[in-house]
Protein backbone atom coordinates (compact mmCIF):
# COMPACT_ATOMS: atom_id res chain seq x y z
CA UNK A 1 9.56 17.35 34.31
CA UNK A 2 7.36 17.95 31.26
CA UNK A 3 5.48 15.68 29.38
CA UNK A 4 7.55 15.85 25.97
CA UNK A 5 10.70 16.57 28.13
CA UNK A 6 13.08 13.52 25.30
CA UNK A 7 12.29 15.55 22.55
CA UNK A 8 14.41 18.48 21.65
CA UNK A 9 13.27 21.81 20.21
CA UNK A 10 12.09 21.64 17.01
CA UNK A 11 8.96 20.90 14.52
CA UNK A 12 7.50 16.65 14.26
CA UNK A 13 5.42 14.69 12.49
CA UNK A 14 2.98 13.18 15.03
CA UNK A 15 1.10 9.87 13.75
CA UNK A 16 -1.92 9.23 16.20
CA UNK A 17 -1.47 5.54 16.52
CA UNK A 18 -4.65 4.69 18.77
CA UNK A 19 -7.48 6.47 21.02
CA UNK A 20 -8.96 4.55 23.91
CA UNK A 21 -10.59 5.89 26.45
CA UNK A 22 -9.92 9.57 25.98
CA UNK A 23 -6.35 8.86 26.05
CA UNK A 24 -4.01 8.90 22.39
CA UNK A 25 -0.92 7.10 22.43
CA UNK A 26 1.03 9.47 19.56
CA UNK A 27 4.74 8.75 17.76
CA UNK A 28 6.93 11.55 16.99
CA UNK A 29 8.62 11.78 13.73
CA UNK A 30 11.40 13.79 12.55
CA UNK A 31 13.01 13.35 9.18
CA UNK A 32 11.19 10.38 8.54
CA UNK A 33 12.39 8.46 12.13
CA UNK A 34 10.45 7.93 14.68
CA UNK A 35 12.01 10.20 17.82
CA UNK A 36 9.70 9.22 20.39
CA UNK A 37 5.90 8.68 21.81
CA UNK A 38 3.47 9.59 24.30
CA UNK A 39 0.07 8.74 25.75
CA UNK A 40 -1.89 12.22 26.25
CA UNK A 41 -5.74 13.78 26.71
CA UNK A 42 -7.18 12.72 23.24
CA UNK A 43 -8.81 16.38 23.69
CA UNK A 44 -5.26 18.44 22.79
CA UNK A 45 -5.59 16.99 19.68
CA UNK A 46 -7.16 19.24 16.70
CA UNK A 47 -10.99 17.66 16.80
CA UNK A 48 -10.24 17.17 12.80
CA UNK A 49 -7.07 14.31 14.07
CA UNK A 50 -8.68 12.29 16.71
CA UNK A 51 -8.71 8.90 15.11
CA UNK A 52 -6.23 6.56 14.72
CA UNK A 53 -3.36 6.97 11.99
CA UNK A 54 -3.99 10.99 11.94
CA UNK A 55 -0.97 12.69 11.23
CA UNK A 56 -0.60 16.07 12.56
CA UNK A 57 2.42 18.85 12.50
CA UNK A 58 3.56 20.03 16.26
CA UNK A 59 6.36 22.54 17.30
CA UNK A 60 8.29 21.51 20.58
CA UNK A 61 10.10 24.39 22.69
CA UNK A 62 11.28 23.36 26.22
CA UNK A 63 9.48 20.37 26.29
CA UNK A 64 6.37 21.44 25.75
CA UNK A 65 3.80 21.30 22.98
CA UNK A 66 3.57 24.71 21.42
CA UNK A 67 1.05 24.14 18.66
CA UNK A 68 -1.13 20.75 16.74
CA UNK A 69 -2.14 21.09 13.44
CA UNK A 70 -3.99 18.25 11.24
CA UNK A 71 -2.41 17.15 7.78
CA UNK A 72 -4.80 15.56 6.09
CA UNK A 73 -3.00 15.92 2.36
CA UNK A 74 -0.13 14.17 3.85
CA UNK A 75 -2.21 12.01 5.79
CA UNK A 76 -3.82 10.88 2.39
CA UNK A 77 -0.27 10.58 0.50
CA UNK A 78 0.98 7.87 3.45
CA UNK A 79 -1.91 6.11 3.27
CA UNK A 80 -1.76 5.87 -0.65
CA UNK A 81 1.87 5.15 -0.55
CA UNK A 82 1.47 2.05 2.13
CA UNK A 83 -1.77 0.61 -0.34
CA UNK A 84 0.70 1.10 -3.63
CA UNK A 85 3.64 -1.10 -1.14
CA UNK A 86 0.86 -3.63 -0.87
CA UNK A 87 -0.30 -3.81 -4.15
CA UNK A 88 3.90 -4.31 -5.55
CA UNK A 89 4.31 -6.94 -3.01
CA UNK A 90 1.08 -8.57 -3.80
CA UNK A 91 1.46 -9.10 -7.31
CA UNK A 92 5.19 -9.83 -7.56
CA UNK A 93 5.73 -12.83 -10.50
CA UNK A 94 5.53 -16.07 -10.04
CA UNK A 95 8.34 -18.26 -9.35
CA UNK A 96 9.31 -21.67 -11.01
CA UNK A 97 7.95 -23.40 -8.16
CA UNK A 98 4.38 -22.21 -8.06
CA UNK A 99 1.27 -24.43 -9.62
């Protein structure tokens, strides 16, 4: 059995959701849906994408990790995208019933 024996062959988005205790728990994305997690060694991770919401680019081939790399730029882009969802649905108009 391997560690990322549920996900097939193929290249994912990995979002590094926490780190505690040298251990990261990680979601896999592919086409924008999440395909599947794990808890590893915070140490396979690039150095550059251990900290929480890092999102790195992996290939899988027979279950197995073949390669991590850190993506900051798209990193950035998420994190501006989720911050201009907030500010919409923040400042939506006011309705008949408020003061």
């Amino acid at each position: 059995m391997t560690e990322f024996e549920g996900l097939t062959d193929g290249t994912y988005t990995v979002v590094v959701d926490a780190i505690e205790d040298g251990l990261a728990t990680v979601f896999f994305e592919q086409d924008g849906d999440e395909v599947g997690d794990a808890l590893i060694d915070a140490a396979r991770l690039p150095e550059n994408g251990r900290h929480a919401d890092a999102l790195l680019r992996t290939t899988v081939t027979d279950g197995e990790v073949i390669d991590w790399s850190y993506e900051r730029d798209k990193a950035d882009e998420r994190k501006q995208a989720a911050q201009d969802r907030f500010e919409r649905l923040s400042s939506r108009a006011p309705s008949d019933e408020d003061p």
